[in-house]
N, C-alpha and C. Protein backbone atom coordinates (compact mmCIF):
# COMPACT_ATOMS: atom_id res chain seq x y z
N UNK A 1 119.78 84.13 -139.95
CA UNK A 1 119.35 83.38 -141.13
C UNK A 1 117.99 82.75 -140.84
N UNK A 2 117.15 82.13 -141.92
CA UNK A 2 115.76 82.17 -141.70
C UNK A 2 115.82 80.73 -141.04
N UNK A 3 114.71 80.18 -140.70
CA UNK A 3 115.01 78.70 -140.11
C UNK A 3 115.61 78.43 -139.13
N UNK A 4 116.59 79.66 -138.51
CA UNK A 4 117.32 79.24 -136.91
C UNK A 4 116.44 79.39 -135.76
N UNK A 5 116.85 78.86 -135.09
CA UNK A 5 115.98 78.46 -133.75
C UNK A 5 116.84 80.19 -133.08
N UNK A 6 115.96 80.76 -132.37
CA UNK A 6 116.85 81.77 -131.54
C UNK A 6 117.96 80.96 -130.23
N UNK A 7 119.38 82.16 -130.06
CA UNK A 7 120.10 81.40 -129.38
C UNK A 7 119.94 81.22 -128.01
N UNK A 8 120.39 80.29 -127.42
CA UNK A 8 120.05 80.09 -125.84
C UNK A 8 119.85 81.81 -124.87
N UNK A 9 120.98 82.43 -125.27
CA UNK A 9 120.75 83.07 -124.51
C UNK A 9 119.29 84.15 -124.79
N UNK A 10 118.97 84.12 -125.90
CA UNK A 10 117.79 85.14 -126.51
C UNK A 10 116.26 84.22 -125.88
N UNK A 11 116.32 83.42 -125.59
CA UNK A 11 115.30 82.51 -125.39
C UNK A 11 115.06 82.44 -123.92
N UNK A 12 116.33 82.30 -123.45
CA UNK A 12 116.48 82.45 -121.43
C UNK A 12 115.86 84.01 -121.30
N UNK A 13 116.64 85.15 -121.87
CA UNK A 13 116.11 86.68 -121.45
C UNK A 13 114.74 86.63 -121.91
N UNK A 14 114.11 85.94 -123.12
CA UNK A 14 112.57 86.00 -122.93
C UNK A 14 111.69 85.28 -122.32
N UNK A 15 111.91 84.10 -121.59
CA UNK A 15 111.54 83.55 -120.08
C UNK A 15 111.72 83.97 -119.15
N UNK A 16 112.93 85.13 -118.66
CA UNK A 16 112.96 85.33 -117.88
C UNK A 16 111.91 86.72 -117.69
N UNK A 17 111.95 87.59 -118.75
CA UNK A 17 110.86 88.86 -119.35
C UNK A 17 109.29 87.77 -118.78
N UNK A 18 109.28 87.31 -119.78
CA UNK A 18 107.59 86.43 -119.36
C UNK A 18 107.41 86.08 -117.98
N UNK A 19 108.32 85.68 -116.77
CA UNK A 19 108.35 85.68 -115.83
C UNK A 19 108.04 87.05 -114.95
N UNK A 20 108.96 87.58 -115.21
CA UNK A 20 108.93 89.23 -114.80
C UNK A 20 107.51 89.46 -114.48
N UNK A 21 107.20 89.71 -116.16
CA UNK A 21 105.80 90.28 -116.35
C UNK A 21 104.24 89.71 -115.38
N UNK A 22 105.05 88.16 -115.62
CA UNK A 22 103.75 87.31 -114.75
C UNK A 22 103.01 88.05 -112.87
N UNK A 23 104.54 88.32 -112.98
CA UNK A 23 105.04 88.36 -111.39
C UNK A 23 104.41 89.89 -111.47
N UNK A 24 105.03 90.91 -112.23
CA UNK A 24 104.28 92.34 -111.90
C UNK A 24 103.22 92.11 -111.84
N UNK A 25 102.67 91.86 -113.06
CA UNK A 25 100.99 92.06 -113.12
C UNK A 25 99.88 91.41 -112.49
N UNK A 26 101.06 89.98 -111.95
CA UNK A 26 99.99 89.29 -110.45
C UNK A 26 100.02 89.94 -109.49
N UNK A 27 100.87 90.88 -108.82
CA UNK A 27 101.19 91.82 -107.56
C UNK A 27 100.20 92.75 -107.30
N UNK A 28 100.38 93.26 -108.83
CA UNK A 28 98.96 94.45 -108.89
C UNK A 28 97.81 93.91 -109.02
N UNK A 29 97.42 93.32 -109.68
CA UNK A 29 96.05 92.70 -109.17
C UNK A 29 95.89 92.30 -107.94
N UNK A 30 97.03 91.84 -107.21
CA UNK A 30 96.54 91.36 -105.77
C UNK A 30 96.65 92.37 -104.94
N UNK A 31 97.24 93.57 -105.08
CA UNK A 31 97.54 94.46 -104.50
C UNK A 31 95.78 95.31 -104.52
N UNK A 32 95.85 95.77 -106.00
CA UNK A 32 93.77 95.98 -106.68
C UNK A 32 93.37 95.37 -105.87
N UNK A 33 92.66 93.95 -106.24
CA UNK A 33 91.42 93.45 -105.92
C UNK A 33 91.41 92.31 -104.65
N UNK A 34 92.69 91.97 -104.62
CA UNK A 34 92.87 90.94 -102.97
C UNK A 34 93.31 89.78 -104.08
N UNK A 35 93.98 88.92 -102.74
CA UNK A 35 94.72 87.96 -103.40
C UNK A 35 93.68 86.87 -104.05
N UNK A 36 92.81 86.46 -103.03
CA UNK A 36 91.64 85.51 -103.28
C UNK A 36 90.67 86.31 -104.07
N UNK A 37 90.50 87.27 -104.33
CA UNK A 37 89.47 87.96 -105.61
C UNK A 37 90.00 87.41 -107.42
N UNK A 38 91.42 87.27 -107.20
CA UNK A 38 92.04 87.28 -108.45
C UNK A 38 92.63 86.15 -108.86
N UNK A 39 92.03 85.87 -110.03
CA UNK A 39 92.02 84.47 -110.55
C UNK A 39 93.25 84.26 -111.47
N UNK A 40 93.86 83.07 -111.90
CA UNK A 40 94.84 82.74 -112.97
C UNK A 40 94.29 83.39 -114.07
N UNK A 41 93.37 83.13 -114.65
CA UNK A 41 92.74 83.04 -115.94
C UNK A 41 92.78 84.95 -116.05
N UNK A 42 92.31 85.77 -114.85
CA UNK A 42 92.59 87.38 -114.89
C UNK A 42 94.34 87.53 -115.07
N UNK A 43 95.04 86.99 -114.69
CA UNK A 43 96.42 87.25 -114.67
C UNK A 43 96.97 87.17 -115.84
N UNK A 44 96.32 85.75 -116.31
CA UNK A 44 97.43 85.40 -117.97
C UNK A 44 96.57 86.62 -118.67
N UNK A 45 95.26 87.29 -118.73
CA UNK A 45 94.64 88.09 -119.53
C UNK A 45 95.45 89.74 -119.47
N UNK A 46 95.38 89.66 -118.08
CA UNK A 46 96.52 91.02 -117.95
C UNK A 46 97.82 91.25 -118.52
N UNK A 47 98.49 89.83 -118.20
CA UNK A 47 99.90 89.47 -119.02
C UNK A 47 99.86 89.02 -120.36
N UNK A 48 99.01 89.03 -121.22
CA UNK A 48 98.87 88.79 -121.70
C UNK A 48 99.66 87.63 -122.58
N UNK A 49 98.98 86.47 -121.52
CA UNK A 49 99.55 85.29 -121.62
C UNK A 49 98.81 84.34 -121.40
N UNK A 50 98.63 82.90 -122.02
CA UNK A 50 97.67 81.86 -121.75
C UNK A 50 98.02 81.32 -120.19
N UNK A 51 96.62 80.84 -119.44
CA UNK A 51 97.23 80.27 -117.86
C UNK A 51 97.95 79.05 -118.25
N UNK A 52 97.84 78.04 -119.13
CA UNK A 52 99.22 77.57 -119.34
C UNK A 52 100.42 77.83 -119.63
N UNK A 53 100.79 79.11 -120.23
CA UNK A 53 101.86 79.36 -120.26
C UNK A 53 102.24 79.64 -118.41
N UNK A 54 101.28 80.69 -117.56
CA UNK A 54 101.65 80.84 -116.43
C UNK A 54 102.11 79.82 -115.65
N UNK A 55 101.46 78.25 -115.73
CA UNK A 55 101.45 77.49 -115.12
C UNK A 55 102.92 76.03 -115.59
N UNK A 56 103.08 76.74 -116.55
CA UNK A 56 104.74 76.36 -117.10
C UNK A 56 105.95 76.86 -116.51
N UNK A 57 105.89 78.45 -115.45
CA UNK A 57 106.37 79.24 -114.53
C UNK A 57 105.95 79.04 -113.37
N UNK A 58 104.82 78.86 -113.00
CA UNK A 58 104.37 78.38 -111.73
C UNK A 58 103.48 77.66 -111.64
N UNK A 59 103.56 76.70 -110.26
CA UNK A 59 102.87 75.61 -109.92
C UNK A 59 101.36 75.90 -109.28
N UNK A 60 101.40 77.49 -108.74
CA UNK A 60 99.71 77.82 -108.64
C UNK A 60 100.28 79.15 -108.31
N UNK A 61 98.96 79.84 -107.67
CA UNK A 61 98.52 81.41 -108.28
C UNK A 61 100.29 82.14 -106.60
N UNK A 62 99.95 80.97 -105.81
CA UNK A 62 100.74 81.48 -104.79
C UNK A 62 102.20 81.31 -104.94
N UNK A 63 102.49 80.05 -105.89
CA UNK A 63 104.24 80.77 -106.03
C UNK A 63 104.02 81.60 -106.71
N UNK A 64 103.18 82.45 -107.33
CA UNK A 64 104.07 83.51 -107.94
C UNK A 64 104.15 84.80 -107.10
N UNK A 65 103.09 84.67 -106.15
CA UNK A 65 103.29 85.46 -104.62
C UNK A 65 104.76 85.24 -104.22
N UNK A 66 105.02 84.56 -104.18
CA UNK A 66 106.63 84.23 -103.28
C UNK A 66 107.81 83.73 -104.27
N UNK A 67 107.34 84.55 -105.65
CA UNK A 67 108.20 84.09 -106.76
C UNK A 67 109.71 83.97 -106.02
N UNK A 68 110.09 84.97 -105.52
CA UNK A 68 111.68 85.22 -105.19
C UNK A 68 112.17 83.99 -104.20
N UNK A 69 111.53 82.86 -103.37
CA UNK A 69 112.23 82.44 -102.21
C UNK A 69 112.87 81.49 -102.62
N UNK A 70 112.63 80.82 -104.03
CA UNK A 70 113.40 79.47 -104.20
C UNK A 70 115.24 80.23 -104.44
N UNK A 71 115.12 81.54 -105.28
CA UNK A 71 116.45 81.93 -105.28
C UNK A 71 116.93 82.17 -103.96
N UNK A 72 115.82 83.31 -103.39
CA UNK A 72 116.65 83.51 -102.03
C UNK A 72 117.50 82.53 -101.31
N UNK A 73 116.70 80.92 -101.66
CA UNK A 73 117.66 79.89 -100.58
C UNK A 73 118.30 79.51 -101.22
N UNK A 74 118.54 79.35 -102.54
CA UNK A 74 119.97 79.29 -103.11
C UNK A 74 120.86 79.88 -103.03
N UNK A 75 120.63 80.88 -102.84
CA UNK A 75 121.58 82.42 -102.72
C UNK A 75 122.47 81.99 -100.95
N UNK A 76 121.45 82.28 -100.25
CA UNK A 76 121.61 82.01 -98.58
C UNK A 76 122.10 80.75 -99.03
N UNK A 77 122.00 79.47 -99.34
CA UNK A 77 122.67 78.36 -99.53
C UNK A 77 124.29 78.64 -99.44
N UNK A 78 124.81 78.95 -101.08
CA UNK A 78 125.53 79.63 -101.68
C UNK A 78 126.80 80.27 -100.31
N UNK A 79 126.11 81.50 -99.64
CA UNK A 79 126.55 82.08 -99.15
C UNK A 79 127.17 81.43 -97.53
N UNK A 80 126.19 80.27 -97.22
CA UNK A 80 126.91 80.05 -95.79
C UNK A 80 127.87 78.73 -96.52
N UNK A 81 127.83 78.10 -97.48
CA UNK A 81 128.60 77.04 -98.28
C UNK A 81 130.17 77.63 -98.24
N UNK A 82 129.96 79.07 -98.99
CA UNK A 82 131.00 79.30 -99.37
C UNK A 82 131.71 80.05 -98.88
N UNK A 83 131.01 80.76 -97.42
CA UNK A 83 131.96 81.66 -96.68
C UNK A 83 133.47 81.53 -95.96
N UNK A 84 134.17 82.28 -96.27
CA UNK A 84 135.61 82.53 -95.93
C UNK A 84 135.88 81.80 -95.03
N UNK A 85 137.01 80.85 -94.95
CA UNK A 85 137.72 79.91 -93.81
C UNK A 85 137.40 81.08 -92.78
N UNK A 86 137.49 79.96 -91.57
CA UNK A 86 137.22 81.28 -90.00
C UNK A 86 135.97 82.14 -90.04
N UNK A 87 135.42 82.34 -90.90
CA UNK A 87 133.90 83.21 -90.75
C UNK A 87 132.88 81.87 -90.47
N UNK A 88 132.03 82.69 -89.30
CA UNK A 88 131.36 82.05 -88.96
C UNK A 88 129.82 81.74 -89.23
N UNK A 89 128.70 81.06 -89.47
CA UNK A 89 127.35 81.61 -90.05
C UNK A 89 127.14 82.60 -89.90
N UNK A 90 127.13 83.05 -88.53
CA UNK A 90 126.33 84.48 -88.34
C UNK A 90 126.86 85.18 -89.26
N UNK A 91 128.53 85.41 -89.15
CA UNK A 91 129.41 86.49 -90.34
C UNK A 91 128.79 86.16 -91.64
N UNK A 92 128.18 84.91 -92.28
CA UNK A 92 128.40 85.03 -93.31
C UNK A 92 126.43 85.64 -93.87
N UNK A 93 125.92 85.42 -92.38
CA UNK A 93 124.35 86.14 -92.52
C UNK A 93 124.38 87.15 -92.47
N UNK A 94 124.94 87.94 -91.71
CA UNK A 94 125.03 89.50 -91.43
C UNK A 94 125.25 90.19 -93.03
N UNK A 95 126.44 88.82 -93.65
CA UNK A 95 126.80 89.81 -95.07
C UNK A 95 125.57 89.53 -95.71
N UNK A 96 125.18 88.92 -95.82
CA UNK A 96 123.85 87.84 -96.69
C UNK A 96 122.61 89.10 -96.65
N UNK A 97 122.06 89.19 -94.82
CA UNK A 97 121.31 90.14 -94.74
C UNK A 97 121.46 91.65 -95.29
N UNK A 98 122.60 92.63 -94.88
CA UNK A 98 123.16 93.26 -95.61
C UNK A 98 122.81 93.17 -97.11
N UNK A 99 122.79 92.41 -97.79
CA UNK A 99 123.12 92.56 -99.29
C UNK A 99 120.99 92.57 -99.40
N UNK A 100 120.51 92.02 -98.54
CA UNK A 100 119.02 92.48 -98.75
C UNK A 100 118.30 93.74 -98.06
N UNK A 101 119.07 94.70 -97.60
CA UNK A 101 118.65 95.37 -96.55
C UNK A 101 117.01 96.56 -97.31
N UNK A 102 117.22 96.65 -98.90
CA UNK A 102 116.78 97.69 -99.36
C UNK A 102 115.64 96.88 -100.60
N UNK A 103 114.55 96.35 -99.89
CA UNK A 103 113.41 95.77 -100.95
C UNK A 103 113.08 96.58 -101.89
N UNK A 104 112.92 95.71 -102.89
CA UNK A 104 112.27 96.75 -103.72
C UNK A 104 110.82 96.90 -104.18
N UNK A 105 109.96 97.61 -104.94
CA UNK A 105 108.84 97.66 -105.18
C UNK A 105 107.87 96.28 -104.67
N UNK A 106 108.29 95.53 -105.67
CA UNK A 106 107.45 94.33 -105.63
C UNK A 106 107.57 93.44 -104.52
N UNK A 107 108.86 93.55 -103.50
CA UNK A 107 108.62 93.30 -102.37
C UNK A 107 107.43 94.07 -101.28
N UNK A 108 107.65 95.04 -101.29
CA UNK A 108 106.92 95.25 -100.90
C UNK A 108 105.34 95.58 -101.00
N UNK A 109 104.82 95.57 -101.99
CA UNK A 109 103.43 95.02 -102.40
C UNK A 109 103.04 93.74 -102.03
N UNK A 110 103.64 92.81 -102.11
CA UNK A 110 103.70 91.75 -101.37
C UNK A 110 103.52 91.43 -100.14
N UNK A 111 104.42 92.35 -99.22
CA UNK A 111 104.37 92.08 -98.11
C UNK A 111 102.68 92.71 -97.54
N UNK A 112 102.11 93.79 -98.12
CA UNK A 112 101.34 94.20 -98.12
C UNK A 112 99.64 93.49 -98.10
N UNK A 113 100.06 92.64 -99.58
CA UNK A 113 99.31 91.43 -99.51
C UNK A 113 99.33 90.55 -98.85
N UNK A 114 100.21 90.08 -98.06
CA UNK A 114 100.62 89.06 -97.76
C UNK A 114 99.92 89.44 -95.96
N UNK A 115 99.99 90.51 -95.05
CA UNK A 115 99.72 90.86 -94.16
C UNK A 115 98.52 90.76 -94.21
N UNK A 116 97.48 90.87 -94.96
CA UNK A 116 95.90 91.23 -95.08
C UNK A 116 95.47 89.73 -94.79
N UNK A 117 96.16 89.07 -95.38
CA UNK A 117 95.26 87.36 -95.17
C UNK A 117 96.24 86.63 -94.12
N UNK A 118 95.35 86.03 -93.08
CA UNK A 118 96.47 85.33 -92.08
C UNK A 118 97.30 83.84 -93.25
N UNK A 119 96.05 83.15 -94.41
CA UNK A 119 96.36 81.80 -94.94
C UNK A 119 97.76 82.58 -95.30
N UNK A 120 98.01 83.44 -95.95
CA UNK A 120 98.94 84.01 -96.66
C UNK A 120 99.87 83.65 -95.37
N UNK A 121 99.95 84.59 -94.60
CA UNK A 121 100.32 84.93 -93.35
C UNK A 121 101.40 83.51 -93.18
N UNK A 122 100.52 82.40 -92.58
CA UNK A 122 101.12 81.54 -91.97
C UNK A 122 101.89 80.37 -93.69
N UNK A 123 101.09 80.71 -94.55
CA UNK A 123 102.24 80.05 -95.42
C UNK A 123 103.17 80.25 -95.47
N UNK A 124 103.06 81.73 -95.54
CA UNK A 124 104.93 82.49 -95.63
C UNK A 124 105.80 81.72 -94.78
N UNK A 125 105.45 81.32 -93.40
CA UNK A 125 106.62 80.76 -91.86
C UNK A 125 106.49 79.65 -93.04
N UNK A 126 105.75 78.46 -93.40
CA UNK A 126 105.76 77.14 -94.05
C UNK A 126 106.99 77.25 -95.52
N UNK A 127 107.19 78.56 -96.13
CA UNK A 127 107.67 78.48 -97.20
C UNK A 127 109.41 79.12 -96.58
N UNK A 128 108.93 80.00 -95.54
CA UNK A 128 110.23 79.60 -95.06
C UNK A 128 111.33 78.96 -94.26
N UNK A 129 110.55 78.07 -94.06
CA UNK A 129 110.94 76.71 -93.60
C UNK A 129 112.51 76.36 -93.73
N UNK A 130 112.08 76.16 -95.31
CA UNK A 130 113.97 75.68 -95.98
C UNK A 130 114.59 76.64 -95.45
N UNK A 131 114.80 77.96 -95.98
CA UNK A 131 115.74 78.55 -95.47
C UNK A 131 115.97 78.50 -94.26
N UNK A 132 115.61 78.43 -92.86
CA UNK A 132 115.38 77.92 -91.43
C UNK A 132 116.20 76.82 -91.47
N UNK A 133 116.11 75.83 -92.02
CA UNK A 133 116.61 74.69 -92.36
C UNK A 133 118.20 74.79 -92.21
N UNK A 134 118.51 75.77 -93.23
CA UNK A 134 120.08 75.76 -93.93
C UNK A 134 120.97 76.43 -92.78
N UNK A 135 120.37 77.86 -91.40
CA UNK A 135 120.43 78.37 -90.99
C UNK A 135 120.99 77.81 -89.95
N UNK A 136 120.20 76.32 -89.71
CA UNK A 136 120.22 75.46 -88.45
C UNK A 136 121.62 74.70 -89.10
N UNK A 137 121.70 74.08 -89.91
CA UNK A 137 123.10 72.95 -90.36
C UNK A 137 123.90 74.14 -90.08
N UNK A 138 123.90 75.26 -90.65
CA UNK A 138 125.15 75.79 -90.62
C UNK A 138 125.46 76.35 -89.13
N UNK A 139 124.89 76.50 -88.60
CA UNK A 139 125.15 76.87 -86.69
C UNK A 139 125.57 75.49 -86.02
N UNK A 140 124.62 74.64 -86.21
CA UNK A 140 125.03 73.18 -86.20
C UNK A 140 126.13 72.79 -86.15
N UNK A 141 126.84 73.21 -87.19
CA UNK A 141 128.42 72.64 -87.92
C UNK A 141 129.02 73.86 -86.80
N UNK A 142 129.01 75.10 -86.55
CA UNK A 142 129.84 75.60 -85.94
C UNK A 142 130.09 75.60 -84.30
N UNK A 143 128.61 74.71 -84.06
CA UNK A 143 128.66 73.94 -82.22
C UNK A 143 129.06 73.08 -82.31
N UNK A 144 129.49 72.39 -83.68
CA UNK A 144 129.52 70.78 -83.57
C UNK A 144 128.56 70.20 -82.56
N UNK A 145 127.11 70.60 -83.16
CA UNK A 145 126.10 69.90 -82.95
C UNK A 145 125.30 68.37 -82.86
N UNK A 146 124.84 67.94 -82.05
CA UNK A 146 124.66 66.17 -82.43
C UNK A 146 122.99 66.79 -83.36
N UNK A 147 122.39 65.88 -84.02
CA UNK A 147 121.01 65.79 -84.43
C UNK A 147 119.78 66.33 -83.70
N UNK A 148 120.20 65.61 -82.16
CA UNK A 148 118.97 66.22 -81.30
C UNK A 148 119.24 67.37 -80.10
N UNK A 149 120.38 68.04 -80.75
CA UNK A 149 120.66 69.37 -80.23
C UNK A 149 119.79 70.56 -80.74
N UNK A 150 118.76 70.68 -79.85
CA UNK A 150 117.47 72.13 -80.43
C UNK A 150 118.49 73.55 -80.33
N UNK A 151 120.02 73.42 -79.70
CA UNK A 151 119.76 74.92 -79.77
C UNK A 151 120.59 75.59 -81.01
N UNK A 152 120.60 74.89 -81.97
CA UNK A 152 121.02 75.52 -83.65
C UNK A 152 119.28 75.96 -84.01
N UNK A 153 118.65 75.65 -83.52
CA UNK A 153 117.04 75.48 -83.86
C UNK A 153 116.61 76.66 -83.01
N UNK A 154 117.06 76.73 -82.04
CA UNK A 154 116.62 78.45 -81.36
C UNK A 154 117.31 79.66 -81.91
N UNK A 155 118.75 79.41 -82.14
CA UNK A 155 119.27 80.71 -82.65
C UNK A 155 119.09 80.91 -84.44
N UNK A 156 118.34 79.71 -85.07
CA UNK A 156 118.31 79.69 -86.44
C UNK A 156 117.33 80.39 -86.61
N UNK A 157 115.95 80.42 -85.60
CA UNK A 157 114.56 81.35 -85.38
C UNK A 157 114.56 82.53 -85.42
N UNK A 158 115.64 82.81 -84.20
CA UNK A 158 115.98 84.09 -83.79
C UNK A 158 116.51 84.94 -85.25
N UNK A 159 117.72 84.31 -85.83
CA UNK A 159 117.96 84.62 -86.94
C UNK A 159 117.07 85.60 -87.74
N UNK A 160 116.40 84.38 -88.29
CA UNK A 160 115.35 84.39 -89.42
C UNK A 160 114.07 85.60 -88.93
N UNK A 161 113.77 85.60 -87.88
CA UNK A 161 112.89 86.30 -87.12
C UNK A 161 113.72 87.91 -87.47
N UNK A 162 115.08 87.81 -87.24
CA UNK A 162 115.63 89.34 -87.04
C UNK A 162 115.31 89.77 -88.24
N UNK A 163 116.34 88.67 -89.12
CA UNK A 163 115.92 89.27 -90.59
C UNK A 163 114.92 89.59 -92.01
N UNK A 164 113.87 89.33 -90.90
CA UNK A 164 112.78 89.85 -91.73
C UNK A 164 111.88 90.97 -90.87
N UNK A 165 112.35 91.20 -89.47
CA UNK A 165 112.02 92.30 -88.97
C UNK A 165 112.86 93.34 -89.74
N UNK A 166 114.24 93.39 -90.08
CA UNK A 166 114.84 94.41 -90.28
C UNK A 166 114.44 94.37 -92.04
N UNK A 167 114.03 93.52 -92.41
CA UNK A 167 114.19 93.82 -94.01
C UNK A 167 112.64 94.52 -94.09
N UNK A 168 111.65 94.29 -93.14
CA UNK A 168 110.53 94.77 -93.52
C UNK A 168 110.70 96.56 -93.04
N UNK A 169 111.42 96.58 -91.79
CA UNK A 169 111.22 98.24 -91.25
C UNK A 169 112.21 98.90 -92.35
N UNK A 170 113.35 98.49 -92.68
CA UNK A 170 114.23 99.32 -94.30
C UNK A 170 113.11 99.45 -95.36
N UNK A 171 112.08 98.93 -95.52
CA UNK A 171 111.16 98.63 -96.87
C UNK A 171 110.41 99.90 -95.87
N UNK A 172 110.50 100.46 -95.12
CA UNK A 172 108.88 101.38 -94.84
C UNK A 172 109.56 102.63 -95.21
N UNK A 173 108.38 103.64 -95.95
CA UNK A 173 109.12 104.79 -96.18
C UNK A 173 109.31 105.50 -95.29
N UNK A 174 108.03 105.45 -94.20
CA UNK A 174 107.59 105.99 -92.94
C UNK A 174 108.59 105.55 -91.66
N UNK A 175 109.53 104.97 -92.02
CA UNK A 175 109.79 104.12 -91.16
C UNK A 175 111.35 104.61 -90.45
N UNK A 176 112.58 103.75 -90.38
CA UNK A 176 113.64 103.71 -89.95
C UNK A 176 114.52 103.89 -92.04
N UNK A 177 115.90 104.21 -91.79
CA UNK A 177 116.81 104.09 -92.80
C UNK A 177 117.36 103.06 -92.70
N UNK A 178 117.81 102.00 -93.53
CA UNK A 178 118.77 101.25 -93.81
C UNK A 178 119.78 101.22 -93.06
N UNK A 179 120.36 102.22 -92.50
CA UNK A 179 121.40 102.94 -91.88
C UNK A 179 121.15 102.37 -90.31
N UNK A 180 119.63 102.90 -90.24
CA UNK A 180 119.05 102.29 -88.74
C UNK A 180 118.91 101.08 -88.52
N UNK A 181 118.17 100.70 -89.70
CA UNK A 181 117.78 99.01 -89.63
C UNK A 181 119.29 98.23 -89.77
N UNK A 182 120.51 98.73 -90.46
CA UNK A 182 121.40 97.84 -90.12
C UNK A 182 121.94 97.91 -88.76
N UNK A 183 122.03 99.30 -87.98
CA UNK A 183 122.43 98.98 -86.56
C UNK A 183 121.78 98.09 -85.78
N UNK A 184 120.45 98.07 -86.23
CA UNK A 184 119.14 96.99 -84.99
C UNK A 184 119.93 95.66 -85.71
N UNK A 185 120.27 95.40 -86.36
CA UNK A 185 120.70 94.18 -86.96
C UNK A 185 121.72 93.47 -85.98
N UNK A 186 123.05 94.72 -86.40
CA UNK A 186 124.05 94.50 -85.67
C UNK A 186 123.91 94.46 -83.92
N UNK A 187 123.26 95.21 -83.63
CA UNK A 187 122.49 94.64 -81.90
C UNK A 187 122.07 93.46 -81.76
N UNK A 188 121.54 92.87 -82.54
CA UNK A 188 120.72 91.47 -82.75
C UNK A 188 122.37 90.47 -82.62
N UNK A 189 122.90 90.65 -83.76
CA UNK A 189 123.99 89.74 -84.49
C UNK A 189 124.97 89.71 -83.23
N UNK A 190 125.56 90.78 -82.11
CA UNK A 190 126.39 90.89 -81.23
C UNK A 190 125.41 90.10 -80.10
N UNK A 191 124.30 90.08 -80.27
CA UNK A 191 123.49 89.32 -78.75
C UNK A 191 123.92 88.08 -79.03
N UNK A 192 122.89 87.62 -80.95
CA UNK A 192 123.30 86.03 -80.93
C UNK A 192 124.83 85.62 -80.81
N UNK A 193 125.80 86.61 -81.29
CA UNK A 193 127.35 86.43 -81.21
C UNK A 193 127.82 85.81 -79.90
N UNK A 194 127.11 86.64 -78.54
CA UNK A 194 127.56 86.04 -77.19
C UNK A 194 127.10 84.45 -76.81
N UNK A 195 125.78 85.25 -77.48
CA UNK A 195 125.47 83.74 -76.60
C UNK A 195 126.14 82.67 -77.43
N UNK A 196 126.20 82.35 -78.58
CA UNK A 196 126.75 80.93 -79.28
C UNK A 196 128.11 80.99 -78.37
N UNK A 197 129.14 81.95 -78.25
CA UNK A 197 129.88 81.98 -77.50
C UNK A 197 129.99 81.21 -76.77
N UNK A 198 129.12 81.80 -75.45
CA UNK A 198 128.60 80.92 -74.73
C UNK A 198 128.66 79.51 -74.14
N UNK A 199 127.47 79.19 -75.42
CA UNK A 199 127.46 77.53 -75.85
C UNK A 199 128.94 77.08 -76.24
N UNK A 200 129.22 77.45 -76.90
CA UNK A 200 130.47 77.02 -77.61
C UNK A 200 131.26 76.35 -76.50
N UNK A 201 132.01 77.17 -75.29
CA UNK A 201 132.13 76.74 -74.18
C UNK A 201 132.16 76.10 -72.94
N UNK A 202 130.51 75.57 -73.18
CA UNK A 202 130.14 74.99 -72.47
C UNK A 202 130.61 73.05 -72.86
């Protein structure tokens, strides 16, 4: 009927579309012309969208570089929160990692960009910080850790370190299979497995 406002959900799928779009068509330009060549004002023109609207989606030109991480740590949140009585972080990372093993496009353009500039480079460790964060409480909780116990803080590194070695070599075409990159995983996951062991013991 004339005069209705569209319904919630018709309004969310076209924010989330305008998002989308923001995010493709900033990739390719940065992917084109370099990240620092390419301006807001080129992006909303490509997307054909005002840079305020962009800037109603993002807070500058670089979250939309790393559009995906605020979900990712909700997700990883989510997942060590809610894992199965008796499973332990690692169990519930291994599934976590697993469920990312196979990037897709726009990951990897990204990563692409993201390799060429070190600023890029070292933001990425800064943005993934939080997730590092969540990695450490939850190892934490399973040493029954005090505060100034660093070693939830060594195996939370190690972690995080594996799983973006293995998510980047599954993303190469040139590279290893999924198949491969989950065994290097599981080599990784059975090392950190002993050692918390280990600790645990001690």
């Amino acid at each position: 009927m004339e005069g209705l406002s569209p319904s919630p959900g018709l309004r969310e799928r076209k924010k989330q579309k305008t998002r989308e779009t923001i995010v493709t068509v900033a990739l390719g330009l940065f992917a084109e012309r370099g990240y620092e060549q390419t301006t807001v004002a080129e992006i909303a023109e490509a997307a054909e969208v005002s840079p305020r609207t962009i800037f109603a989606y993002f807070q500058s030109k670089e979250d939309i570089l790393f559009w995906d991480l605020p979900d990712l740590q909700e997700r990883l949140a989510k997942a060590l929160r809610e894992r199965p009585e008796g499973a332990t972080a690692l169990d519930a990372l291994r599934e976590f990692i697993l469920g990312s093993l196979v990037p897709d496009e726009s990951d990897m353009v990204r990563r692409c960009v993201v390799d060429q500039d070190e600023t890029l480079r070292r933001n990425k460790r800064a943005r993934w910080a939080p997730l590092e964060q969540l990695v450490v409480e939850a190892i934490a909780e399973d040493l029954n850790a005090g505060a100034d116990d660093i070693r939830p803080q060594i195996v939370a590194a190690s972690l995080i370190a594996a799983f973006d070695a293995v998510h980047e070599q599954a993303g190469e075409a040139q590279s290893v299979s999924p198949e491969q990159a989950l065994a290097v995983l599981d080599d990784v996951m059975d090392f950190l497995r002993g050692g918390l062991d280990a600790l645990r013991r001690q």
